[in-house]
PDB file of N, CA and C in Angstrom:
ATOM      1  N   UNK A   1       0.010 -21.298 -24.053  1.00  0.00           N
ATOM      2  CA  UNK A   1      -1.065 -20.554 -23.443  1.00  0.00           C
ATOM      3  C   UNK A   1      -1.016 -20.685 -21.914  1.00  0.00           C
ATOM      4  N   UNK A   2      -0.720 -21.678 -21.409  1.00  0.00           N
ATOM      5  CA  UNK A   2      -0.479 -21.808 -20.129  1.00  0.00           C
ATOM      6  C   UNK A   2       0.370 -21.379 -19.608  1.00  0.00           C
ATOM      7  N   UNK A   3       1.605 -20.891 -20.236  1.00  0.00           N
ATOM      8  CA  UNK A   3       2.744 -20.590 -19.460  1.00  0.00           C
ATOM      9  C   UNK A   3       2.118 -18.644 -18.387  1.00  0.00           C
ATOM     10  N   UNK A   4       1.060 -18.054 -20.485  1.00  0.00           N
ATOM     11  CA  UNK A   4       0.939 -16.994 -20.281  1.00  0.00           C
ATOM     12  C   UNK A   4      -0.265 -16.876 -19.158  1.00  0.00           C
ATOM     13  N   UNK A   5      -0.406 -17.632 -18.474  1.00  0.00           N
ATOM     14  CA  UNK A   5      -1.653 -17.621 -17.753  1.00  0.00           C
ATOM     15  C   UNK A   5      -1.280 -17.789 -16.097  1.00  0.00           C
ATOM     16  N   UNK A   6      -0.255 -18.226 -16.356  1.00  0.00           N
ATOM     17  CA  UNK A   6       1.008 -17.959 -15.434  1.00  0.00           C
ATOM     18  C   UNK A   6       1.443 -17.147 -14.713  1.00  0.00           C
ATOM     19  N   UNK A   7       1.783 -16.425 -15.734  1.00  0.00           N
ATOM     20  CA  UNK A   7       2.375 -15.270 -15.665  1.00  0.00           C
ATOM     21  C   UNK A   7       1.285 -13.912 -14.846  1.00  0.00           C
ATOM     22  N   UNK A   8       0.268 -14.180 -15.907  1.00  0.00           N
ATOM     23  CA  UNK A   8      -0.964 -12.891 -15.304  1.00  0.00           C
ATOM     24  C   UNK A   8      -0.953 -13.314 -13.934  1.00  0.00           C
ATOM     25  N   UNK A   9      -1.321 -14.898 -13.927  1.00  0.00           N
ATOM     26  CA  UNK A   9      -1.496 -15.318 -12.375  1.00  0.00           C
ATOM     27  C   UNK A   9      -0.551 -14.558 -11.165  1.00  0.00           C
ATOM     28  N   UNK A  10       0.907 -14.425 -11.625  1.00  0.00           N
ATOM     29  CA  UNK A  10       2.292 -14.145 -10.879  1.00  0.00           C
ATOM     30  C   UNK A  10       1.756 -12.241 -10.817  1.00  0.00           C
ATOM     31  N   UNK A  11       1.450 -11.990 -11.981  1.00  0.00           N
ATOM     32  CA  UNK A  11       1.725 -10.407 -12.125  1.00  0.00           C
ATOM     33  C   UNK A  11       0.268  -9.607 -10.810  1.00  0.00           C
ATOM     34  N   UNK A  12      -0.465 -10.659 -11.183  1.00  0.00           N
ATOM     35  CA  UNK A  12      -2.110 -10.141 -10.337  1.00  0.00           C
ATOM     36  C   UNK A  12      -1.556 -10.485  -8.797  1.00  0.00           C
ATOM     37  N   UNK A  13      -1.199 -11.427  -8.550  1.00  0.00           N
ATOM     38  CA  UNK A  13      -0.439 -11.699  -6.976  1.00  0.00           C
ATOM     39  C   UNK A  13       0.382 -10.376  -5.988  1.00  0.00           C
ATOM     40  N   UNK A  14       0.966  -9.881  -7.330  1.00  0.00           N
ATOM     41  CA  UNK A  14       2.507  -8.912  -6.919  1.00  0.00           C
ATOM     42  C   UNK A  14       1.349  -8.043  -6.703  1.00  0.00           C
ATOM     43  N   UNK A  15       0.331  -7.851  -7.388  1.00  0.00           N
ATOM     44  CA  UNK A  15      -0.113  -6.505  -7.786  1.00  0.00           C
ATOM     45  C   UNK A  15      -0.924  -6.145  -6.430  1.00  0.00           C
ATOM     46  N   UNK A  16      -1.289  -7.320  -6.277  1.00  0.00           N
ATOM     47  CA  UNK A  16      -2.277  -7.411  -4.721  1.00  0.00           C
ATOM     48  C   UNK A  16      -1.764  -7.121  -3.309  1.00  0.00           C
ATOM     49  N   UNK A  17      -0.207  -8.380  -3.812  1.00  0.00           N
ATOM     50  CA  UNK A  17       0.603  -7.830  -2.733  1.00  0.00           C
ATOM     51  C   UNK A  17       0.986  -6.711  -2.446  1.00  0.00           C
ATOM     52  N   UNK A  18       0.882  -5.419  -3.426  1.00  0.00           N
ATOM     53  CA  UNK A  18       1.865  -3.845  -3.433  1.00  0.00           C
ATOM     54  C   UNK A  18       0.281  -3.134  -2.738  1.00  0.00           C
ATOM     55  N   UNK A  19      -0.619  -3.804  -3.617  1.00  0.00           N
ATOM     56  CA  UNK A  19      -1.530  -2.592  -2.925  1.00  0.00           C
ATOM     57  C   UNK A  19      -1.964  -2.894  -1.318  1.00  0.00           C
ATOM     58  N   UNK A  20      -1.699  -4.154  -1.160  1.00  0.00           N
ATOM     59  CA  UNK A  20      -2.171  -3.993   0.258  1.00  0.00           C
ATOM     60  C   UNK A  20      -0.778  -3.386   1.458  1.00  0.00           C
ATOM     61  N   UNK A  21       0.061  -3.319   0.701  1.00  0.00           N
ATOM     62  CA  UNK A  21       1.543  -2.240   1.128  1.00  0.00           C
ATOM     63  C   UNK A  21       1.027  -0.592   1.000  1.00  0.00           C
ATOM     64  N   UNK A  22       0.632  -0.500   0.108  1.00  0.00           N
ATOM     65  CA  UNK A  22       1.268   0.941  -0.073  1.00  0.00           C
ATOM     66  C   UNK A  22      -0.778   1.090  -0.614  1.00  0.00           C
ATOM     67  N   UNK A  23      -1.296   0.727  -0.334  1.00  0.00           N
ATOM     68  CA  UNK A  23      -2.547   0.819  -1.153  1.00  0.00           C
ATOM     69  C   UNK A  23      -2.816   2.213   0.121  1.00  0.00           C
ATOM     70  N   UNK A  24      -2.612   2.316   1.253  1.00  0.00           N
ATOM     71  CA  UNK A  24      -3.387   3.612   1.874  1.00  0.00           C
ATOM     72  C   UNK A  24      -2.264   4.786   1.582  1.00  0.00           C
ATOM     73  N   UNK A  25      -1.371   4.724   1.330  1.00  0.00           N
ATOM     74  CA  UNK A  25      -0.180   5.780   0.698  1.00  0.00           C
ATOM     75  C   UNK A  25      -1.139   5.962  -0.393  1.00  0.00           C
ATOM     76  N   UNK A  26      -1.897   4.985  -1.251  1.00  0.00           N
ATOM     77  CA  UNK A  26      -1.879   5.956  -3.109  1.00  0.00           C
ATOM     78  C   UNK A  26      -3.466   6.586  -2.752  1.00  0.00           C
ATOM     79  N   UNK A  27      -4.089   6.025  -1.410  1.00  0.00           N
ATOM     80  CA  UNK A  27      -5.728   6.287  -1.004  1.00  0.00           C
ATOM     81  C   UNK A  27      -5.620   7.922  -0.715  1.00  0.00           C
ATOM     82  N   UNK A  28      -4.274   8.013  -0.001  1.00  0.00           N
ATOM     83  CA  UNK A  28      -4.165   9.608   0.712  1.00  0.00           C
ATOM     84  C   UNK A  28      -3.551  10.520  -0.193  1.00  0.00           C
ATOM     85  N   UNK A  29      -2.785  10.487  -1.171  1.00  0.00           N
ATOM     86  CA  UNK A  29      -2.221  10.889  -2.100  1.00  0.00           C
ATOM     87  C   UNK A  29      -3.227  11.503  -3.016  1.00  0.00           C
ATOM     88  N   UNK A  30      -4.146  10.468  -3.191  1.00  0.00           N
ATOM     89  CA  UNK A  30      -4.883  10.659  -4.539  1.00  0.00           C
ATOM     90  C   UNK A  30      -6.318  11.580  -4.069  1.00  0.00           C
ATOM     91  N   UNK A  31      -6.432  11.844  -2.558  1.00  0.00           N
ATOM     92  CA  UNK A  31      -7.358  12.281  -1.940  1.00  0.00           C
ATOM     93  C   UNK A  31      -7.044  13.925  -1.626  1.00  0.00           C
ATOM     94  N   UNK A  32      -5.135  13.706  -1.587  1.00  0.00           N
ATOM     95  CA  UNK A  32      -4.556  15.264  -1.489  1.00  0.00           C
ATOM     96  C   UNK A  32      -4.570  15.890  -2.835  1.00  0.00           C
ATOM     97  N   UNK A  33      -4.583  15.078  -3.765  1.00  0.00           N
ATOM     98  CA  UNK A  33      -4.796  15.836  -5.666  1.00  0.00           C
ATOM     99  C   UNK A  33      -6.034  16.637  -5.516  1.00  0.00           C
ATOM    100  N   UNK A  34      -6.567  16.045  -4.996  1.00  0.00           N
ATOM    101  CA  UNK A  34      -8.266  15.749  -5.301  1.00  0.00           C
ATOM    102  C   UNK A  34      -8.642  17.227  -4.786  1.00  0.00           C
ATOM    103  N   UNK A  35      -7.920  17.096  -3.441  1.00  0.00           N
ATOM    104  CA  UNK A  35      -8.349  18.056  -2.858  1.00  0.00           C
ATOM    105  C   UNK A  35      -7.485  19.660  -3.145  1.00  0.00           C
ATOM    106  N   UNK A  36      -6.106  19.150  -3.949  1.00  0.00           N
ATOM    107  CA  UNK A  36      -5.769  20.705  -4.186  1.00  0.00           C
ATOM    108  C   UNK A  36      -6.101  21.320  -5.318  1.00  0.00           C
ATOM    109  N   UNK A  37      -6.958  20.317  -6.142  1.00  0.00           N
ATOM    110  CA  UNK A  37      -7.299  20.845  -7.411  1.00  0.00           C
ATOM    111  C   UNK A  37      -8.627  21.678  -6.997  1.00  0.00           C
ATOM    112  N   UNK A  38      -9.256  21.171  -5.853  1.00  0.00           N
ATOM    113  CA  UNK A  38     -10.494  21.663  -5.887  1.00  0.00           C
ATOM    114  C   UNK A  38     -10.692  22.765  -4.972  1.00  0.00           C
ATOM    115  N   UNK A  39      -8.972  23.197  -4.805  1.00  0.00           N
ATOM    116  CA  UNK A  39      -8.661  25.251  -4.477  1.00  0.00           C
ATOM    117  C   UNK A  39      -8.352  24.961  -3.034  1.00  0.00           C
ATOM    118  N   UNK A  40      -8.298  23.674  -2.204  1.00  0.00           N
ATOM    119  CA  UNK A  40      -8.097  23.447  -0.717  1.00  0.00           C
ATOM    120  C   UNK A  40      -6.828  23.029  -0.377  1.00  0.00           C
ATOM    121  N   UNK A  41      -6.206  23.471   0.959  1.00  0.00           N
ATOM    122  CA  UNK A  41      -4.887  23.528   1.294  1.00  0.00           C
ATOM    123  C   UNK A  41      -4.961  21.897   1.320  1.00  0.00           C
ATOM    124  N   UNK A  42      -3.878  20.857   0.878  1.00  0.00           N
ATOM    125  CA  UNK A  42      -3.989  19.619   1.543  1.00  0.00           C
ATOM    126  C   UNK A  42      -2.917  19.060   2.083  1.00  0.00           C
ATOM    127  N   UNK A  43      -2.050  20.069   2.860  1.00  0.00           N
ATOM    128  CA  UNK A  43      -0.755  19.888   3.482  1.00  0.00           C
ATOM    129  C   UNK A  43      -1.193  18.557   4.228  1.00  0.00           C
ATOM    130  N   UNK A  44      -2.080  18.701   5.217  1.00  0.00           N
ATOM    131  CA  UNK A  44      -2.472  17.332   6.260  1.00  0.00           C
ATOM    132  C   UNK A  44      -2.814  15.841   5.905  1.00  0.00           C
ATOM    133  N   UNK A  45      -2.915  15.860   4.585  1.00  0.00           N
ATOM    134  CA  UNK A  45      -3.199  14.917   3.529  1.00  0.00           C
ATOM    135  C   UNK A  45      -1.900  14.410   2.861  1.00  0.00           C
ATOM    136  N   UNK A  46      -1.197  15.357   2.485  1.00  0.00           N
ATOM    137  CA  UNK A  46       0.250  15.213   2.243  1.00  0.00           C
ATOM    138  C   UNK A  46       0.877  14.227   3.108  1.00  0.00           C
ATOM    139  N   UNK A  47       0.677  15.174   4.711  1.00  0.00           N
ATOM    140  CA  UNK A  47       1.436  14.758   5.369  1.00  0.00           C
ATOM    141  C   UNK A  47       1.310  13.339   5.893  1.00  0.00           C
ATOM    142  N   UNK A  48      -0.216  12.911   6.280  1.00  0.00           N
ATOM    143  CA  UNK A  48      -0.556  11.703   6.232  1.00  0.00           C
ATOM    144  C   UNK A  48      -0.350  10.376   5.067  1.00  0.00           C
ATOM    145  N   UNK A  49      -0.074  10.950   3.420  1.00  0.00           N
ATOM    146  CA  UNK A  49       0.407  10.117   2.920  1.00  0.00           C
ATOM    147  C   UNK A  49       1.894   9.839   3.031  1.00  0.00           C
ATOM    148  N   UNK A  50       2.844  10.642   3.260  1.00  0.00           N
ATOM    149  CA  UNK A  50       4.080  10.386   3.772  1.00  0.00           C
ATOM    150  C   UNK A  50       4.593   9.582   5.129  1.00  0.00           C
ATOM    151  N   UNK A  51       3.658   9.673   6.517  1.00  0.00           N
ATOM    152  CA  UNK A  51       3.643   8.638   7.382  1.00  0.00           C
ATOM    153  C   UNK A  51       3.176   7.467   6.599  1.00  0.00           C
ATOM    154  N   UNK A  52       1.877   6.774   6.019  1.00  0.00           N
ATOM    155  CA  UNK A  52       1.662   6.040   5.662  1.00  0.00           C
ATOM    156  C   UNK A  52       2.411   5.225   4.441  1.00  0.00           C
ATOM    157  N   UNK A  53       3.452   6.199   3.968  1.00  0.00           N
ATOM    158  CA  UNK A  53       4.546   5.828   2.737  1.00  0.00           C
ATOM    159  C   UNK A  53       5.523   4.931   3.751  1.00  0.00           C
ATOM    160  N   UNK A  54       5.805   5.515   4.736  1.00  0.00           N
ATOM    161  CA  UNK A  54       6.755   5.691   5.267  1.00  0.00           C
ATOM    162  C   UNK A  54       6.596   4.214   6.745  1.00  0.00           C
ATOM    163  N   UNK A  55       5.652   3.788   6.923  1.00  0.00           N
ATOM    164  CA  UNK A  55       5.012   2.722   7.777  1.00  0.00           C
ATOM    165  C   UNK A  55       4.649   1.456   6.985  1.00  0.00           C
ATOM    166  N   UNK A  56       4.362   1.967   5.389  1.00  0.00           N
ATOM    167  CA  UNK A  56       4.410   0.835   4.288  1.00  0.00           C
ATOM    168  C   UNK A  56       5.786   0.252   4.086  1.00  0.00           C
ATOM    169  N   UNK A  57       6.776   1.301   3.766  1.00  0.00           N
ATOM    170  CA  UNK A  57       7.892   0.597   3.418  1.00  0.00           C
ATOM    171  C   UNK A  57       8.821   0.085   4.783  1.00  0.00           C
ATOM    172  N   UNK A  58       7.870   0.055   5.901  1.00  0.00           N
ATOM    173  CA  UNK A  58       9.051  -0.229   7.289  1.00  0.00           C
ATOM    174  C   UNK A  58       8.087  -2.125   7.227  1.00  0.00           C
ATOM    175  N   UNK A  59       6.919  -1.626   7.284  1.00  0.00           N
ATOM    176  CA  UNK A  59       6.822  -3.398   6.984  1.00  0.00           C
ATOM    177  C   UNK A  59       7.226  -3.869   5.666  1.00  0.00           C
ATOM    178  N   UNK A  60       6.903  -3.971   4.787  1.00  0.00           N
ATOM    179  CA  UNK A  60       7.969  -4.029   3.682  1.00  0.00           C
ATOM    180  C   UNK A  60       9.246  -5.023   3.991  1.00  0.00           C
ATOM    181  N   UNK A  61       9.695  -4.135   4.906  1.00  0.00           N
ATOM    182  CA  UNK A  61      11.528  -4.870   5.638  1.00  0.00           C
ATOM    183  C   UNK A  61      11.137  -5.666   6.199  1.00  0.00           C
ATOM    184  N   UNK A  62       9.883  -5.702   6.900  1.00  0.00           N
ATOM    185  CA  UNK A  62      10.166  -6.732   8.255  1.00  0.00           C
ATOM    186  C   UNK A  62       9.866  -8.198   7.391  1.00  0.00           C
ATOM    187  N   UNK A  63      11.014  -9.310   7.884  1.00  0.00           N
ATOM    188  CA  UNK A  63      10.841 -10.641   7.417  1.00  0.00           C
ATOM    189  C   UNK A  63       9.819 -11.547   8.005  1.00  0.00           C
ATOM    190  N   UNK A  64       9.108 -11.846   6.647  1.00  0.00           N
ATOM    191  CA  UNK A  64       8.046 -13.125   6.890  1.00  0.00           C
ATOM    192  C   UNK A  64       8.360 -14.539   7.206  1.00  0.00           C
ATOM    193  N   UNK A  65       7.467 -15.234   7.908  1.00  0.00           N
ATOM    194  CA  UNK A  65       8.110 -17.083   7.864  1.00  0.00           C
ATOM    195  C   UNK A  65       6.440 -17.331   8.284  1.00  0.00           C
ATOM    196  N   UNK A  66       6.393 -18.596   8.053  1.00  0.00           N
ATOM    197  CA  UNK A  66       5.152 -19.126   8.666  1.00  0.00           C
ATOM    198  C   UNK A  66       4.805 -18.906  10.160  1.00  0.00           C
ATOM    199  N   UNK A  67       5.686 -18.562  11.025  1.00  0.00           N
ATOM    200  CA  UNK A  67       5.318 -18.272  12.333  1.00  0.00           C
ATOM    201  C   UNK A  67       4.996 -16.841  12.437  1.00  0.00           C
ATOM    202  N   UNK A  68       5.072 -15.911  11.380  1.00  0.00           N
ATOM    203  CA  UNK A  68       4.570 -14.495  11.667  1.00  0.00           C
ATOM    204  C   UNK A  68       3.232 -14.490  10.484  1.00  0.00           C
ATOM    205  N   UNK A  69       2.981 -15.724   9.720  1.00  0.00           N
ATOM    206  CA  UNK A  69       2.210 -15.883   8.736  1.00  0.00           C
ATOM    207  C   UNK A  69       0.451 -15.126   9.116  1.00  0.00           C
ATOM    208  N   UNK A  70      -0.588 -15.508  10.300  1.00  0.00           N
ATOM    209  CA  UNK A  70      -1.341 -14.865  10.812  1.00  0.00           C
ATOM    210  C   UNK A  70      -1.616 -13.674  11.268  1.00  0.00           C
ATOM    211  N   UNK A  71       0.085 -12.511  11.028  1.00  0.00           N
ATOM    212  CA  UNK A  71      -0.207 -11.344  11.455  1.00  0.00           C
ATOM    213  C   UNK A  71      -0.157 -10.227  10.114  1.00  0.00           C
ATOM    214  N   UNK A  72      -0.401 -11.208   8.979  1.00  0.00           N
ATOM    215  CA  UNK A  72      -0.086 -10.070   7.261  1.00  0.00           C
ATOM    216  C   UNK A  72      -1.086  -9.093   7.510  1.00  0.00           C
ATOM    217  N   UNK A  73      -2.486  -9.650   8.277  1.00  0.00           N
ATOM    218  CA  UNK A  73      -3.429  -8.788   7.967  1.00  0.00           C
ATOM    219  C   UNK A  73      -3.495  -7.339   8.232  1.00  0.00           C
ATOM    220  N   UNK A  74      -2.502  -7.736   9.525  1.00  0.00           N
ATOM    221  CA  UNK A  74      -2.304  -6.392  10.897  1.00  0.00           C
ATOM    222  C   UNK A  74      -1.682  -5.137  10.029  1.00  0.00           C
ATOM    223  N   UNK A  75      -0.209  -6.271   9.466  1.00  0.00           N
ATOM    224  CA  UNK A  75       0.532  -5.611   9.157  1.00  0.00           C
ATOM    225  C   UNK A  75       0.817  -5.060   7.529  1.00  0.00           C
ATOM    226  N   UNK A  76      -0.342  -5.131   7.363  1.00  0.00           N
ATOM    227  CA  UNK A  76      -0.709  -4.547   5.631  1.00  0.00           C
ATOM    228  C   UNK A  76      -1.850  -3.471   6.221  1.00  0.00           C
ATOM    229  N   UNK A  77      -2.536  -3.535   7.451  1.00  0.00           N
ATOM    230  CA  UNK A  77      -2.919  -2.261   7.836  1.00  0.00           C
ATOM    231  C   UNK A  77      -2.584  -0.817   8.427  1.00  0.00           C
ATOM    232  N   UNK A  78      -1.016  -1.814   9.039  1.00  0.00           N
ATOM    233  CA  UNK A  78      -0.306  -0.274   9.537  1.00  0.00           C
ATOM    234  C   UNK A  78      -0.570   0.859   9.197  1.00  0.00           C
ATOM    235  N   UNK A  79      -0.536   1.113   8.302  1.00  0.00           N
ATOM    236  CA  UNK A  79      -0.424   2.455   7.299  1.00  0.00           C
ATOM    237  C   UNK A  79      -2.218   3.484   7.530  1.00  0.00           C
ATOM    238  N   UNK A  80      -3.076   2.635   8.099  1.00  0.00           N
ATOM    239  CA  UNK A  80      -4.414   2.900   7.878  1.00  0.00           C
ATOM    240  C   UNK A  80      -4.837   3.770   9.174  1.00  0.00           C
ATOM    241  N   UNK A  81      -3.460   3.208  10.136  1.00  0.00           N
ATOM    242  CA  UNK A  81      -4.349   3.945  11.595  1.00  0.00           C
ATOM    243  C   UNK A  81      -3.439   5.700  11.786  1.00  0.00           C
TER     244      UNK A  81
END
């Protein structure tokens, strides 16, 4: 039972970690559905989730160590400005 408790522990971590990556990519995405179902152009919505895809996966690359440890917050917001 513990091992599996583990595991959720490991899987809820990743899960936290992706959305605070890519969590304003699926915010703008899901805001451009939203909005073309409801008969409105949402090219600008599009296009803003593709910068923000695209600013998620550039931090993504950039390497962590304890001396860049105080700036995750910044840089899990990129995507937001």
């Amino acid at each position: 039972m513990t091992e599996y408790i583990i595991i959720v522990a490991l899987i809820a971590v990743a899960a936290i970690a992706v959305t605070q990556l890519f969590g304003t990519t699926v915010r703008t995405q899901m805001g451009a559905i939203a909005s073309e179902v409801g008969g409105n152009n949402a090219q600008a919505d599009v296009t803003a989730a593709a910068t923000a895809g695209s600013t998620a996966a550039t931090t993504a690359k950039t390497k962590r160590s304890l001396s860049t440890y105080g700036n995750q917050a910044q840089a899990g917001e990129a995507g937001t400005q």
